[in-house]
Every structure is written in C-alpha cells, then in structure tokens.
Protein backbone atom coordinates (compact mmCIF):
# COMPACT_ATOMS: atom_id res chain seq x y z
CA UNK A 1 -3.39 28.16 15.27
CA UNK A 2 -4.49 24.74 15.33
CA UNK A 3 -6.42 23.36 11.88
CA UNK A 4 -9.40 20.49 12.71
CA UNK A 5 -10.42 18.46 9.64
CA UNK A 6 -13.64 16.84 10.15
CA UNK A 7 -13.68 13.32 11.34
CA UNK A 8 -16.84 10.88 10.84
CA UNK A 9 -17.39 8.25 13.62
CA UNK A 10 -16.66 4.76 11.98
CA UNK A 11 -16.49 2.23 15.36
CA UNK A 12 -17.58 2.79 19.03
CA UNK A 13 -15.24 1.71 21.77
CA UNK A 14 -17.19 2.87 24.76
CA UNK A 15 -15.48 0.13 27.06
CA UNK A 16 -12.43 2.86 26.24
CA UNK A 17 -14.25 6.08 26.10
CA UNK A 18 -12.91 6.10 22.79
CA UNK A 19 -13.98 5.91 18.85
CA UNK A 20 -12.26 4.95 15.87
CA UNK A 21 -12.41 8.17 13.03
CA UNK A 22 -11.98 8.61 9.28
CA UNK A 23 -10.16 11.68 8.98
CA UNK A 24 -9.93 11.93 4.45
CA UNK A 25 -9.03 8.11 4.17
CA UNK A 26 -6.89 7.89 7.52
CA UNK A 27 -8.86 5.86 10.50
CA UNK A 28 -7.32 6.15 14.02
CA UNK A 29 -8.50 5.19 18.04
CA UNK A 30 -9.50 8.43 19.44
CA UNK A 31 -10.46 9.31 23.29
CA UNK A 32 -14.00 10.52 23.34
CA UNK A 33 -13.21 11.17 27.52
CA UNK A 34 -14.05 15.00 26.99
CA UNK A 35 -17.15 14.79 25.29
CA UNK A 36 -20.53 14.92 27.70
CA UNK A 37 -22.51 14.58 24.22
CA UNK A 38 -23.75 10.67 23.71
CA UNK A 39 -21.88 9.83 20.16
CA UNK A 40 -23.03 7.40 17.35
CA UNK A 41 -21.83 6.16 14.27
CA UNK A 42 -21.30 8.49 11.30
CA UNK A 43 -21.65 11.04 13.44
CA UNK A 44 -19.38 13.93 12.39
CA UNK A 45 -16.42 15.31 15.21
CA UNK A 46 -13.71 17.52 15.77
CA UNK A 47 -10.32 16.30 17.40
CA UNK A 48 -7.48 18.04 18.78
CA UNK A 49 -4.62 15.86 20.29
CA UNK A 50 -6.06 12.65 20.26
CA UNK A 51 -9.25 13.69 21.67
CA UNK A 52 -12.92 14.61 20.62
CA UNK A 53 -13.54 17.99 21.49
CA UNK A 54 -16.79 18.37 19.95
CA UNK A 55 -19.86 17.12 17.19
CA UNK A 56 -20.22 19.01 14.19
CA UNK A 57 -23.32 19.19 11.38
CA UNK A 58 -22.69 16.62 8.67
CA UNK A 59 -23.75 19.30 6.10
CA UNK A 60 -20.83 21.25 7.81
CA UNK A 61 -18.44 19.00 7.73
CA UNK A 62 -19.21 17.66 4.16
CA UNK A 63 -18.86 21.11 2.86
CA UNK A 64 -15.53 21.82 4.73
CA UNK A 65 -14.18 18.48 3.25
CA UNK A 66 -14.95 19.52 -0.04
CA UNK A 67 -12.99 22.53 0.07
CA UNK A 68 -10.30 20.58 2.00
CA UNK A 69 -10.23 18.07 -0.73
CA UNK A 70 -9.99 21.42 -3.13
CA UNK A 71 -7.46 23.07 -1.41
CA UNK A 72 -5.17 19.60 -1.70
CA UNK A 73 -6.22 19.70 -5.64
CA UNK A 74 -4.73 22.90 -6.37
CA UNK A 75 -1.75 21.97 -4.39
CA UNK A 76 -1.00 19.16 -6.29
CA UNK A 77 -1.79 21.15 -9.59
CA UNK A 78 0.95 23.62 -8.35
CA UNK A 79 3.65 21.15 -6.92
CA UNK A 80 3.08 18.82 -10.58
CA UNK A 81 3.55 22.24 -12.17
CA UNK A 82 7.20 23.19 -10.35
C-alpha cells in the first residue's frame, strides 16, 4: 500500500516537465511528465516515485493535511509519553 500526502505546487519548471512541491515543510523537484492536466502554482498534487500522478481539490487536500498533521500529534504525545 502506498500512502500520498498532499503536495502544493510552489515553482514551475516546465523547461523540465517538472515542479518543485511542499510536501508538510519538505520542498523537492518533481517530474510532472505523466500529467496531461496543465498545472499552476498552489495547485494541490499527488506524487508517487518522484512523479505527479494526479491534481487534487485544495479543500481535499487541506483537510487530509490536517488529519496528517493530527495523526503526527498523537504520535509524538505517545512516543514523549514512553
């Protein structure tokens, strides 16, 4: 099972056929070769090995990096608790 965290669009390389992502404070060059879909800044996208495999809502993806940032809350609660 492969896990995609939500990735806004934060610099267009489309010399490359490639964009530069925010994935929860982490940016990183990513190929945007397998998307058909024109892309834009702050746009909101799901990658899987280094590539864009599709556009997502941004109410979507605001809501599933909310519980993301949740989920890494009560982790930390737990580990600070061991």
């Amino acid at each position: 099972m492969c896990l995609s965290i939500p990735s806004r669009i934060v610099e267009l390389h489309p010399e490359e056929q490639a964009v530069t992502v925010e994935t929860l404070g982490v940016k990183r060059k990513v190929s945007s070769h397998l998307m058909d879909e024109q892309l834009a800044l702050d746009d909101y996208v799901l990658i899987h090995i280094g590539f864009v495999m599709n556009k997502i809502d941004k109410a979507d993806a605001e809501q599933s990096l909310a519980l993301y940032q949740e989920i890494v809350a009560k982790m930390n609660e737990q580990e600070a608790q061991s």
